[in-house]
Protein backbone atom coordinates (compact mmCIF):
# COMPACT_ATOMS: atom_id res chain seq x y z
CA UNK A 1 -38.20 19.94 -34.99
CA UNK A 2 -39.18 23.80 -35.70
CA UNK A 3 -41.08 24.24 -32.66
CA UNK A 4 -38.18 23.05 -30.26
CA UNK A 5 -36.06 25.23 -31.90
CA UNK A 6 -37.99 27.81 -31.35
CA UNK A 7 -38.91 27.41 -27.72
CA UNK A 8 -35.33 26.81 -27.11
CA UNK A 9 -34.54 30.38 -28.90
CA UNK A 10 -37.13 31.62 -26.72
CA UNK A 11 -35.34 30.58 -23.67
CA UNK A 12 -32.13 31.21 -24.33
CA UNK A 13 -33.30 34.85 -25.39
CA UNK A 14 -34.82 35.64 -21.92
CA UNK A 15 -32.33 33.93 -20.24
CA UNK A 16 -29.15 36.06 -22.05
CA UNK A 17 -31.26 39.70 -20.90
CA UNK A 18 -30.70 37.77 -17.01
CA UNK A 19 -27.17 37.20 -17.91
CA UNK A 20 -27.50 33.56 -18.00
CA UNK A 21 -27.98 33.75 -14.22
CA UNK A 22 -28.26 30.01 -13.32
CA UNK A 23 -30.94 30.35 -10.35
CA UNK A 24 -33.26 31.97 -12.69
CA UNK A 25 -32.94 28.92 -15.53
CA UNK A 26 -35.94 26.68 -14.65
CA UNK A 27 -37.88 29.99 -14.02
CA UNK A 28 -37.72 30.94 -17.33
CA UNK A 29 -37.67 27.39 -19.02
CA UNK A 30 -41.13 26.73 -16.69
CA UNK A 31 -42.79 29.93 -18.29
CA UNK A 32 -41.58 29.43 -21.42
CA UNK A 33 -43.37 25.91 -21.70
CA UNK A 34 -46.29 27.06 -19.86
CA UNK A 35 -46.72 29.85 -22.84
CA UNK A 36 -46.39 27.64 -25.52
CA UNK A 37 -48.26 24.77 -24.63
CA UNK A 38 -45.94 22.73 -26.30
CA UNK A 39 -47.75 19.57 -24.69
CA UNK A 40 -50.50 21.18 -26.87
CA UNK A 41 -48.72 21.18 -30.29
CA UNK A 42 -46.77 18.03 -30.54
CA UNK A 43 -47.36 14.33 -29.23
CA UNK A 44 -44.71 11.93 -28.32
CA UNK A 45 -45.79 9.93 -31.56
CA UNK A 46 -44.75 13.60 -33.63
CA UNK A 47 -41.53 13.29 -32.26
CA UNK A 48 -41.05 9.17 -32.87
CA UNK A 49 -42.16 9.91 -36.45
CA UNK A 50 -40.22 13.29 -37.46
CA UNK A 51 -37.00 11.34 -36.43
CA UNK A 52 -37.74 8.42 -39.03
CA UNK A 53 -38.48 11.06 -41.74
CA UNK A 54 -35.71 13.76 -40.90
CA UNK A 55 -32.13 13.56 -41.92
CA UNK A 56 -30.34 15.69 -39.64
CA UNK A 57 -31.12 15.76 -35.47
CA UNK A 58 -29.03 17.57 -33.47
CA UNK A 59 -26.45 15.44 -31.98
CA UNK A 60 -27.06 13.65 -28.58
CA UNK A 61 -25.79 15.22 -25.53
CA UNK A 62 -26.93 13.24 -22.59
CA UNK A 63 -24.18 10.18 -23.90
CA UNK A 64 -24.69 8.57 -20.54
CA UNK A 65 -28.50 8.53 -21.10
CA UNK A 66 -29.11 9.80 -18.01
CA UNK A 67 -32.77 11.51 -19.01
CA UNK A 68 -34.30 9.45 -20.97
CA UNK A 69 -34.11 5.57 -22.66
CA UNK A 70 -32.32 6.45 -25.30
CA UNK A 71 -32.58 10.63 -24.71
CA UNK A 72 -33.07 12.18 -27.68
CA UNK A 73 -31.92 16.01 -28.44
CA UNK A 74 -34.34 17.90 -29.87
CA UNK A 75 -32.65 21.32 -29.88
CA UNK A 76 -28.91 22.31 -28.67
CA UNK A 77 -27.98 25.91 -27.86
CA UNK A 78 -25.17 27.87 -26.32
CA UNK A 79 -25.84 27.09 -22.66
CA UNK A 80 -28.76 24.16 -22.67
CA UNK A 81 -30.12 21.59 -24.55
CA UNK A 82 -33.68 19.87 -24.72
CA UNK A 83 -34.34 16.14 -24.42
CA UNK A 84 -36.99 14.06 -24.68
């Protein structure tokens, strides 16, 4: 979904200028949600329904479905990734 991609761009910009200093992570991933308001934009039903229309998701990453039942990965960069 475009607007996990984007808020995971966002973060891993402001994250890189800290030099991916691991302490300050859920700092800026915190801010980063509280800007968007991504609660705001998209409902868990958004989600259900993009991934029975879609035909590429980014590949799981939490295989021992730790996060979530089933996790599902939304966006996957460099350093992180975002379930839901």
């Amino acid at each position: 979904m475009q607007l996990f991609d984007e808020i995971g761009s966002l973060i891993e910009q402001r994250w890189k200028k800290h030099s991916y200093e691991e302490r300050l992570f859920p700092e800026i991933a915190a801010e980063a949600l509280a800007e968007t308001s991504l609660d705001k934009h998209v409902s868990p039903w958004e989600i259900v329904l993009q991934l029975f229309t879609t035909t590429q998701i980014p590949s799981r990453q939490d295989l021992a479905a730790e996060f979530g039942n089933p996790p599902i990965t939304l966006y996957t960069g460099p350093r992180f990734h975002i379930d839901v």
